[in-house]
Structures are given as C-alpha cells and as structure tokens.
N, C-alpha and C. Protein backbone atom coordinates (compact mmCIF):
# COMPACT_ATOMS: atom_id res chain seq x y z
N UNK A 1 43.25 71.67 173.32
CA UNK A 1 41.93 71.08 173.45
C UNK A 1 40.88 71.95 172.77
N UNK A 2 41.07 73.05 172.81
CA UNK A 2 40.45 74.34 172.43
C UNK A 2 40.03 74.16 170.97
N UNK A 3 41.15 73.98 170.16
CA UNK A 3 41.33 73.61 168.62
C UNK A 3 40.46 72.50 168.14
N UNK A 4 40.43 71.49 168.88
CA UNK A 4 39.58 70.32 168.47
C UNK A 4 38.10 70.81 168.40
N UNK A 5 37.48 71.55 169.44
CA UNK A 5 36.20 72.06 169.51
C UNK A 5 36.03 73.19 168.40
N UNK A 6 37.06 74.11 167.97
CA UNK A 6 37.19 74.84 166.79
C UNK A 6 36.64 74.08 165.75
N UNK A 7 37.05 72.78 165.49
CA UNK A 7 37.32 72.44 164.26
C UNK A 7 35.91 71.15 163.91
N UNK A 8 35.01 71.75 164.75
CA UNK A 8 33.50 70.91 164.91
C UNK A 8 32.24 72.27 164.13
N UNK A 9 31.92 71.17 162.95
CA UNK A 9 31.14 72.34 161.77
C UNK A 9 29.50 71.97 162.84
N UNK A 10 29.04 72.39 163.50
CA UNK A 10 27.83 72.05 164.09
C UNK A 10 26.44 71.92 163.08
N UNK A 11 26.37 73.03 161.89
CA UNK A 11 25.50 72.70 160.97
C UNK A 11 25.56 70.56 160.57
N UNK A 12 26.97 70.72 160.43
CA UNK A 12 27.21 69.35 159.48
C UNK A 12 27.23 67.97 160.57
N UNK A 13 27.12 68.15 162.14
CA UNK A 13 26.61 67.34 162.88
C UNK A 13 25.07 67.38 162.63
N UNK A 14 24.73 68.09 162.79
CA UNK A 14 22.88 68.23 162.82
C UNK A 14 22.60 67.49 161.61
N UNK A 15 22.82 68.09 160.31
CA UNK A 15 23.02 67.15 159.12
C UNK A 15 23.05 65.80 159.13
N UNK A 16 24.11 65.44 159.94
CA UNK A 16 24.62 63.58 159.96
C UNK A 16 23.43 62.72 160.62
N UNK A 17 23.47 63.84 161.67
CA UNK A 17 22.39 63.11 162.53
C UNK A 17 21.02 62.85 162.05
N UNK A 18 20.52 64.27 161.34
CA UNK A 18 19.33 63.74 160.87
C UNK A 18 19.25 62.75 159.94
N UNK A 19 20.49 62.16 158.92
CA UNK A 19 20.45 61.60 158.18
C UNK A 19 21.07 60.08 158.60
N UNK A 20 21.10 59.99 159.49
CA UNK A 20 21.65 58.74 160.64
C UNK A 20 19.66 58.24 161.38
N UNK A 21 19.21 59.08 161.67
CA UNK A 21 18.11 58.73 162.06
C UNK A 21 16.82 58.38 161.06
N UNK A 22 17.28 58.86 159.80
CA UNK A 22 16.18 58.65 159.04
C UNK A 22 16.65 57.23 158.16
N UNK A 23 18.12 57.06 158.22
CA UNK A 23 18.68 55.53 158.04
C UNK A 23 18.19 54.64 158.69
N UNK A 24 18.22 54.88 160.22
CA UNK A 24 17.53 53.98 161.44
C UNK A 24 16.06 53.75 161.13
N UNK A 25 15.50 54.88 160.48
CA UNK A 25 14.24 54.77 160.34
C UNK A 25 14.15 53.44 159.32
N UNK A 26 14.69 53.91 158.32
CA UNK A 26 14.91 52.95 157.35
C UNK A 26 15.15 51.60 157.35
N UNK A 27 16.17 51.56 158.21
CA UNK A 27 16.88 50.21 158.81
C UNK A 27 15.75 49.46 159.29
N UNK A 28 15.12 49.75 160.48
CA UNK A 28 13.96 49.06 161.15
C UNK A 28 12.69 48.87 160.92
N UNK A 29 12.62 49.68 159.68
CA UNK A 29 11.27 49.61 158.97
C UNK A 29 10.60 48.33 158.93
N UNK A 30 9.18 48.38 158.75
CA UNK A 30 8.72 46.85 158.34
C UNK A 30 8.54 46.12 157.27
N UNK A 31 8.94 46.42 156.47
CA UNK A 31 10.01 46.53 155.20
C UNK A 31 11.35 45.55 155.06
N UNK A 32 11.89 45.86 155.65
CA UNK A 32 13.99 45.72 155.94
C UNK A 32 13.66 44.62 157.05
N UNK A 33 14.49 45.31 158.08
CA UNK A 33 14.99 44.28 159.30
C UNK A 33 14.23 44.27 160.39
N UNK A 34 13.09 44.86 160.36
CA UNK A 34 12.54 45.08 161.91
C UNK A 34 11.27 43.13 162.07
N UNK A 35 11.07 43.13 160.83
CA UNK A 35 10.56 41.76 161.57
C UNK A 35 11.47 40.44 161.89
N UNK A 36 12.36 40.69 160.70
CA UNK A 36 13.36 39.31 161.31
C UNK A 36 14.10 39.47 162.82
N UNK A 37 14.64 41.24 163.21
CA UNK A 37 14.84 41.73 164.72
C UNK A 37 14.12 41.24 165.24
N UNK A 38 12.76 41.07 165.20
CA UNK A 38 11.97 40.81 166.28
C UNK A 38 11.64 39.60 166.79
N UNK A 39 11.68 38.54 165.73
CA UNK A 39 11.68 36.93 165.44
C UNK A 39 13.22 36.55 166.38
N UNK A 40 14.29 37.14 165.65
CA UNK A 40 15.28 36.62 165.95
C UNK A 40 15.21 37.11 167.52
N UNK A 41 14.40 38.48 168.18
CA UNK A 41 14.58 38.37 169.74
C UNK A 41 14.00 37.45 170.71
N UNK A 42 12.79 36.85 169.74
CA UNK A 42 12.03 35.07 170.44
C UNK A 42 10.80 36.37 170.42
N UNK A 43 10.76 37.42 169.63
CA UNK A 43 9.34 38.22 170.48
C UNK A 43 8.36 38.26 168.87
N UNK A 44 7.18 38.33 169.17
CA UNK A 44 6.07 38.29 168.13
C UNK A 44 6.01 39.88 167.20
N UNK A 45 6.22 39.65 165.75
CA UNK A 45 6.22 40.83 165.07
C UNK A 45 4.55 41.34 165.44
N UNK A 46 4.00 42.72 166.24
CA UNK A 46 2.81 42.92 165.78
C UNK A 46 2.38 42.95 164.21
N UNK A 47 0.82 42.63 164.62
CA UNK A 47 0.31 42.31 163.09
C UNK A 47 -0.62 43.89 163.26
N UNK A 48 -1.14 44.41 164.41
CA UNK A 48 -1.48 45.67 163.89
C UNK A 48 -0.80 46.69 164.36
N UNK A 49 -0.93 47.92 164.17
CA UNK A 49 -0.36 49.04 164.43
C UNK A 49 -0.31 49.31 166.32
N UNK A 50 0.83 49.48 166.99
CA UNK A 50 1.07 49.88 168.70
C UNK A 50 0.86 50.97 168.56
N UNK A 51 -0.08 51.37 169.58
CA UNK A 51 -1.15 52.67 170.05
C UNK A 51 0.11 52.88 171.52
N UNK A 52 0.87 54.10 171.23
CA UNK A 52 1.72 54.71 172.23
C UNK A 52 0.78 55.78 172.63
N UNK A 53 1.59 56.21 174.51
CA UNK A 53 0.72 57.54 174.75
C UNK A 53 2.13 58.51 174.03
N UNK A 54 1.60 59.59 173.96
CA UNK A 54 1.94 60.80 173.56
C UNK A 54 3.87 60.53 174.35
N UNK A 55 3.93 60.75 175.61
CA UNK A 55 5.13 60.42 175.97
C UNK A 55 5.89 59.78 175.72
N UNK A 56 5.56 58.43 175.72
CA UNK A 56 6.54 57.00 174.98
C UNK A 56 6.66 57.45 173.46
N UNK A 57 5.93 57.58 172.84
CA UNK A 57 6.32 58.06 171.47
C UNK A 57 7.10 58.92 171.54
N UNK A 58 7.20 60.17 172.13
CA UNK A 58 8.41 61.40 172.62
C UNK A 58 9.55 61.01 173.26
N UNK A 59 9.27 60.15 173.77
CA UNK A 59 10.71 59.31 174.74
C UNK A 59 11.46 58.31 173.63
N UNK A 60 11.07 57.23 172.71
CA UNK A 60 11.06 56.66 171.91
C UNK A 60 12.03 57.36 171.02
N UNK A 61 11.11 57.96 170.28
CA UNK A 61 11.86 58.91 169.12
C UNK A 61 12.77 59.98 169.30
N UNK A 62 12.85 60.70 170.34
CA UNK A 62 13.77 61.82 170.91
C UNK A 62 14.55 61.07 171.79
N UNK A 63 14.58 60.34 172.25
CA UNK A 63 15.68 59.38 173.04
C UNK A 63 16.60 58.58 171.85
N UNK A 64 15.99 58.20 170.79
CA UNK A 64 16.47 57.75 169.32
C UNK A 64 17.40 58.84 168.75
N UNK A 65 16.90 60.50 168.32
CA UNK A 65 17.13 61.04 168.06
C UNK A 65 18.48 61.48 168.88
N UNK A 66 18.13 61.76 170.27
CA UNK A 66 19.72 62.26 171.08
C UNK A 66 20.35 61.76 171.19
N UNK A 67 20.47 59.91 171.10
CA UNK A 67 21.03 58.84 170.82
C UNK A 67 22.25 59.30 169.71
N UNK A 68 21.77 59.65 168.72
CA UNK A 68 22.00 59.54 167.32
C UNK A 68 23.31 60.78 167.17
N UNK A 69 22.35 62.10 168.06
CA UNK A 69 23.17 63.66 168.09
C UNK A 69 24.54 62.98 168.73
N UNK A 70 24.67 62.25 170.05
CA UNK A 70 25.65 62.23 170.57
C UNK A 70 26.64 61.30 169.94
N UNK A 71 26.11 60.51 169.09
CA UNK A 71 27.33 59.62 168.72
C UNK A 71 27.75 60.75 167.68
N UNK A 72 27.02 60.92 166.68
CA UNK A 72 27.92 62.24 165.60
C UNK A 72 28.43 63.01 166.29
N UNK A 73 28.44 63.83 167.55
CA UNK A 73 28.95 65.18 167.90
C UNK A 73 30.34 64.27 168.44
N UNK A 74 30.11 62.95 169.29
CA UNK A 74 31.62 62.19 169.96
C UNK A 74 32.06 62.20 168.12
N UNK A 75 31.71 61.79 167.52
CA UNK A 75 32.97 61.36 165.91
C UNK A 75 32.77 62.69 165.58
N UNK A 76 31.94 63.90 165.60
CA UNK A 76 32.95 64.89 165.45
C UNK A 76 34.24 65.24 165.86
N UNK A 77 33.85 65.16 167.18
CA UNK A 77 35.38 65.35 168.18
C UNK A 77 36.31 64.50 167.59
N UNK A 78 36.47 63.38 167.07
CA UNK A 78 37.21 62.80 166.85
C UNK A 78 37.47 63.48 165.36
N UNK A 79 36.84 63.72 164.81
CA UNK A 79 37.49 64.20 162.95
C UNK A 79 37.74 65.61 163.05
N UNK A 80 37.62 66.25 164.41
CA UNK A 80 38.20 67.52 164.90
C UNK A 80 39.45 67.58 165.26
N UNK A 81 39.85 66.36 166.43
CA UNK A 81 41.15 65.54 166.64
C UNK A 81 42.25 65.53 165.33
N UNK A 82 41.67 64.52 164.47
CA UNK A 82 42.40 64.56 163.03
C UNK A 82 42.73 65.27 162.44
N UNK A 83 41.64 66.68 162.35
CA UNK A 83 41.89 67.75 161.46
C UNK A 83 43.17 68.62 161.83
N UNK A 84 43.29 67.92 163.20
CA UNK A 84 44.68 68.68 163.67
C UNK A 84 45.72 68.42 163.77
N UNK A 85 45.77 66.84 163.13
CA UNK A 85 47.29 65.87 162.82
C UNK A 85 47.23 66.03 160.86
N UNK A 86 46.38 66.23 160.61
CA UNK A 86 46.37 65.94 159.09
C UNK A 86 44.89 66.54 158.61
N UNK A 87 45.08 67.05 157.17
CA UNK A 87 43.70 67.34 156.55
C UNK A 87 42.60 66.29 156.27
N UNK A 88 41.49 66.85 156.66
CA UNK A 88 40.17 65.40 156.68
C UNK A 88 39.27 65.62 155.85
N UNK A 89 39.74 64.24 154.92
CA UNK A 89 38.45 64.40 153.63
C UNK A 89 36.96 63.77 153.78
N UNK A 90 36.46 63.25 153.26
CA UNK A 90 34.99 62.39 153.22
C UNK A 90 35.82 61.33 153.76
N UNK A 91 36.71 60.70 152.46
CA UNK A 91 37.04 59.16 152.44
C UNK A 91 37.76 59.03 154.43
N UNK A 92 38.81 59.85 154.78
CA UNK A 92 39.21 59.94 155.64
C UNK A 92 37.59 60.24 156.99
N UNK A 93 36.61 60.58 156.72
CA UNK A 93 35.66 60.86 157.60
C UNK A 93 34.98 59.39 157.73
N UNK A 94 34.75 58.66 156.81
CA UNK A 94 34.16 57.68 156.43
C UNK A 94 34.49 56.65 157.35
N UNK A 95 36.27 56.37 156.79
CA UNK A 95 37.17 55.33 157.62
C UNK A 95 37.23 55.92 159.78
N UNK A 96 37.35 56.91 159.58
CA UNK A 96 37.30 57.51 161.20
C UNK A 96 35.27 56.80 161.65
N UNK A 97 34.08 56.88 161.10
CA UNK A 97 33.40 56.83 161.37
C UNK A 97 32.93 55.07 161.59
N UNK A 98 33.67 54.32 160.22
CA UNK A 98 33.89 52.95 160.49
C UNK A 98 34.39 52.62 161.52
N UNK A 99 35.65 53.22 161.97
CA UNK A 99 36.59 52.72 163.33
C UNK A 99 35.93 52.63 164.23
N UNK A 100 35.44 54.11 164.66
CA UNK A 100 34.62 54.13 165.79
C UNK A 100 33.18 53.27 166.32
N UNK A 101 32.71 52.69 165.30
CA UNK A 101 30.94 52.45 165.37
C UNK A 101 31.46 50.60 165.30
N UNK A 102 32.49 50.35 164.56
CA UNK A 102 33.23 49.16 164.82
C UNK A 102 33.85 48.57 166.16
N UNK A 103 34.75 49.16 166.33
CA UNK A 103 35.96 49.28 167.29
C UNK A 103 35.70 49.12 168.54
N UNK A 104 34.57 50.33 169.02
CA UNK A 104 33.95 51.17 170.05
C UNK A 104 32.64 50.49 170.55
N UNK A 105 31.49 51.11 168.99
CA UNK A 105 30.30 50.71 169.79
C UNK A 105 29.64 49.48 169.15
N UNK A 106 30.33 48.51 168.21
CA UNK A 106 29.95 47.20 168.24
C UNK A 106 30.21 46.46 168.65
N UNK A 107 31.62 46.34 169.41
CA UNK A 107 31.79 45.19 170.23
C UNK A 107 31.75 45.40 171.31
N UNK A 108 31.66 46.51 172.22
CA UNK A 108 31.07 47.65 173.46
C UNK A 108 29.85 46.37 173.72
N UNK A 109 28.88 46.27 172.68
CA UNK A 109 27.84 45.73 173.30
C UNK A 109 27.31 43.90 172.36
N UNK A 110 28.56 43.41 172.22
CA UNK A 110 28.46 42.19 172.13
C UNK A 110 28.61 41.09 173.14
N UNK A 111 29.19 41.42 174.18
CA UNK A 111 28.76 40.51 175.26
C UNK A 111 27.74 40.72 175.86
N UNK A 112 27.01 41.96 175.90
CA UNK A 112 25.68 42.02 176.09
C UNK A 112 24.63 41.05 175.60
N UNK A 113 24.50 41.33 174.15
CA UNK A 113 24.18 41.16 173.13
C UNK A 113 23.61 39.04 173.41
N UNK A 114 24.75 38.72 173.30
CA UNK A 114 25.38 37.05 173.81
C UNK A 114 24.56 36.60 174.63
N UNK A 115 24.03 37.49 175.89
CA UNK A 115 23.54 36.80 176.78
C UNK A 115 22.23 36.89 177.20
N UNK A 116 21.53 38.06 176.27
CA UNK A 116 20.19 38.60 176.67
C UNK A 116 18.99 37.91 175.71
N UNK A 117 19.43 36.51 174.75
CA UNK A 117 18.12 36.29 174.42
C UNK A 117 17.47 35.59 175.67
N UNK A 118 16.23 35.55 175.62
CA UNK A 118 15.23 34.87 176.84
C UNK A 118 15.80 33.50 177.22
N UNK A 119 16.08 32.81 176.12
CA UNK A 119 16.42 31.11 175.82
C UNK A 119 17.44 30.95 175.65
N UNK A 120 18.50 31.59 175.94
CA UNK A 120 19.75 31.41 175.67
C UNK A 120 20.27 31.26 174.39
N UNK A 121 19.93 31.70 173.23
CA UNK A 121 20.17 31.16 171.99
C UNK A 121 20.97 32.24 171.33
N UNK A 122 22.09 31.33 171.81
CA UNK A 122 23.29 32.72 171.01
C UNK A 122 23.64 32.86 169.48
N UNK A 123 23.04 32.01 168.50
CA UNK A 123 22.79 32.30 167.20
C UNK A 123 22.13 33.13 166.70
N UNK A 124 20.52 33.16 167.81
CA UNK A 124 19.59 34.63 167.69
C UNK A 124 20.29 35.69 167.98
N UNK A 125 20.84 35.58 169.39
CA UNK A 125 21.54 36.75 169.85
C UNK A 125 22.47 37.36 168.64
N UNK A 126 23.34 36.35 167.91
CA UNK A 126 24.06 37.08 167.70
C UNK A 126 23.33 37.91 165.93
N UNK A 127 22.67 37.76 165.75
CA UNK A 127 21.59 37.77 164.30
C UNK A 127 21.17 39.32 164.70
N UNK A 128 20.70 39.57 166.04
CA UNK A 128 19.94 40.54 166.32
C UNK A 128 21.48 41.56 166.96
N UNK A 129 22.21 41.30 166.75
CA UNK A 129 23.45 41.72 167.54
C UNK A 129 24.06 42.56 165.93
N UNK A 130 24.15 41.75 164.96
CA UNK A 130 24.24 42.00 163.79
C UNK A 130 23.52 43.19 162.81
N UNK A 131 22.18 42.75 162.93
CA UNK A 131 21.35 43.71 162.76
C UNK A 131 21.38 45.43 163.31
N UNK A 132 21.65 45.32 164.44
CA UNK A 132 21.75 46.35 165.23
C UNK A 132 23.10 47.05 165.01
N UNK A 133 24.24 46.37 164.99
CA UNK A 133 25.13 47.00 164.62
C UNK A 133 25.52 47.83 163.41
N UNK A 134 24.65 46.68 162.29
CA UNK A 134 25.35 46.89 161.34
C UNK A 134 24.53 48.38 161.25
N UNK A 135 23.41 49.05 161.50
CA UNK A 135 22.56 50.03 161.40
C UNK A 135 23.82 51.20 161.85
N UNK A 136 24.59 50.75 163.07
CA UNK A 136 25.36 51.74 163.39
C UNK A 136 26.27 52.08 162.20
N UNK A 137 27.36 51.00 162.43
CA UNK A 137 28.22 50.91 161.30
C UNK A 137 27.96 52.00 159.85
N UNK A 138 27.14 51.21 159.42
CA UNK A 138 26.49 52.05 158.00
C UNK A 138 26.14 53.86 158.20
N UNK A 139 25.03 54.02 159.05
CA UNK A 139 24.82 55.36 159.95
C UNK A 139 26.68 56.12 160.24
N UNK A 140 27.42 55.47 161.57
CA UNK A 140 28.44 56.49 161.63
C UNK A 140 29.26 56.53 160.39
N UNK A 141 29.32 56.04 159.37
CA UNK A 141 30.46 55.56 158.42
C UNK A 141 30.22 57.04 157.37
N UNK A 142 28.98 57.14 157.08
CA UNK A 142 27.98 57.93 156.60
C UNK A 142 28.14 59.17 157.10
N UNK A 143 27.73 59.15 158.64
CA UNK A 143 28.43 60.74 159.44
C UNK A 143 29.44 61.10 159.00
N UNK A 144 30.27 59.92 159.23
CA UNK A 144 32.21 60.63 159.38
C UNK A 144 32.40 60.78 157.68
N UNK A 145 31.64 60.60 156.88
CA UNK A 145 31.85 61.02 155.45
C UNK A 145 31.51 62.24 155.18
N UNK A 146 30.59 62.23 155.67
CA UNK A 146 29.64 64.26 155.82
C UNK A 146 30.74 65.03 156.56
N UNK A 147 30.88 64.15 157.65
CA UNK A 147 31.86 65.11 158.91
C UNK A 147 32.87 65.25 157.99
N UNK A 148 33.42 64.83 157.42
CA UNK A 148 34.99 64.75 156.85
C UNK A 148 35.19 65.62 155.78
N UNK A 149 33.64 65.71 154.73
CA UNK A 149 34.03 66.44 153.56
C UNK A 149 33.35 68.12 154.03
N UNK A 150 32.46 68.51 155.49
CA UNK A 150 32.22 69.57 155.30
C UNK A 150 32.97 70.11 156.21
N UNK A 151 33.78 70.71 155.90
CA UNK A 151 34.99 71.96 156.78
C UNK A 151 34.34 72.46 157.27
C-alpha cells in the first residue's frame, strides 16, 4: 500500500488541478456553456454581474478548487496503483483518467441528474447532465495525461 503513495508526484497533482480548474473556469464561462447550463436548468441566465459576500465567493471557488484537488489526488492513487503493475505513460494516464471521470463520476450522478429538473424534464436534465460531465471527462482525462507522463 506503501508503494502506491510512493509513486504520487504531488508537484504534478497541484499542476492537474490547477489546470482542471482553470478548464472549469473555461467550461462555464459566459462564453461556452454556462448560459445554455442555466436555460437548460429552467433557471434565468443573469443579465448583470452577482454581487457575492466575501465568503460565498471563498466557499464557491475553494470548495471548486478542493473539489478539483481531490479528484486528481483519488486518479493519482490510481496511476500510482498502475505504476506498480506496469510503466505509466501520458497516453496510459489519459485512458486511466477517462475511465475514472466516465465509469465512476459520470454515471455516479446520472440518476441524480434525471430527476432534479424543477418540471420534470428529463431532456433538460439530461443536456445539463452532459454539460457537467463532459467538463469532468475532458478535466480528469487531461490530469491522468499530466499524471501519467510526470514520474
């Protein structure tokens, strides 16, 4: 068990992560997907800028952020796992980071997903189910490529 935690580069989690969150950033921008997310949740895109207090913005973004640390540090463990059945490249980090964000945490929260628009409208649901995932998907796929090529 010991070996698996050996074989976790902690620089190259911090790395993933920041670059997983600034994807998310990306992803939800108002720009990309964050107004059709919001349409497709039955909820009104604001038209001006949300005035947070100091906390919710810190809770928000650092709850985003540790969000983000813990899924890279769990698919570290896992391309730590690997590194100890076989040598782990990018391409091999990539496919481990697909599995997991697939496998794990997109369909983890598709029956959720199904049942939480307001109106029952499981075409929205599943649009905004999509959206959300695919942010993961792309994000861990991305980690486990970093994770994979930095020893």
């Amino acid at each position: 068990m010991q070996d698996i935690f050996n074989n976790i580069n902690l620089l190259a989690v911090f790395v993933a992560s920041i670059v997983c969150f600034v994807i998310g950033a990306i992803w939800f921008g108002p720009k990309t997907f964050y107004p059709i997310w919001m349409k497709a949740q039955g909820r009104e895109v604001p038209k001006e800028r949300v005035e947070m207090k100091k906390g919710e913005t810190l809770l928000m973004f650092g709850g985003t952020y540790l969000g983000t640390l813990i899924q890279v540090l769990t698919l570290a463990i896992i391309v730590g796992a690997a590194r100890l059945l076989h040598p782990v490249t990018w391409g091999t980090g990539l496919f481990l980071g697909f599995l997991f964000s697939v496998g794990l945490g997109a369909f983890a929260s598709l029956s959720h997903r199904m049942f939480s628009h307001p109106e029952f409208k499981v075409y929205k649901s599943l649009k905004v189910w999509i959206i959300e995932v695919g942010q993961d998907v792309v994000c861990l796929s991305i980690a486990g490529a970093i994770l994979g090529a930095w020893s």
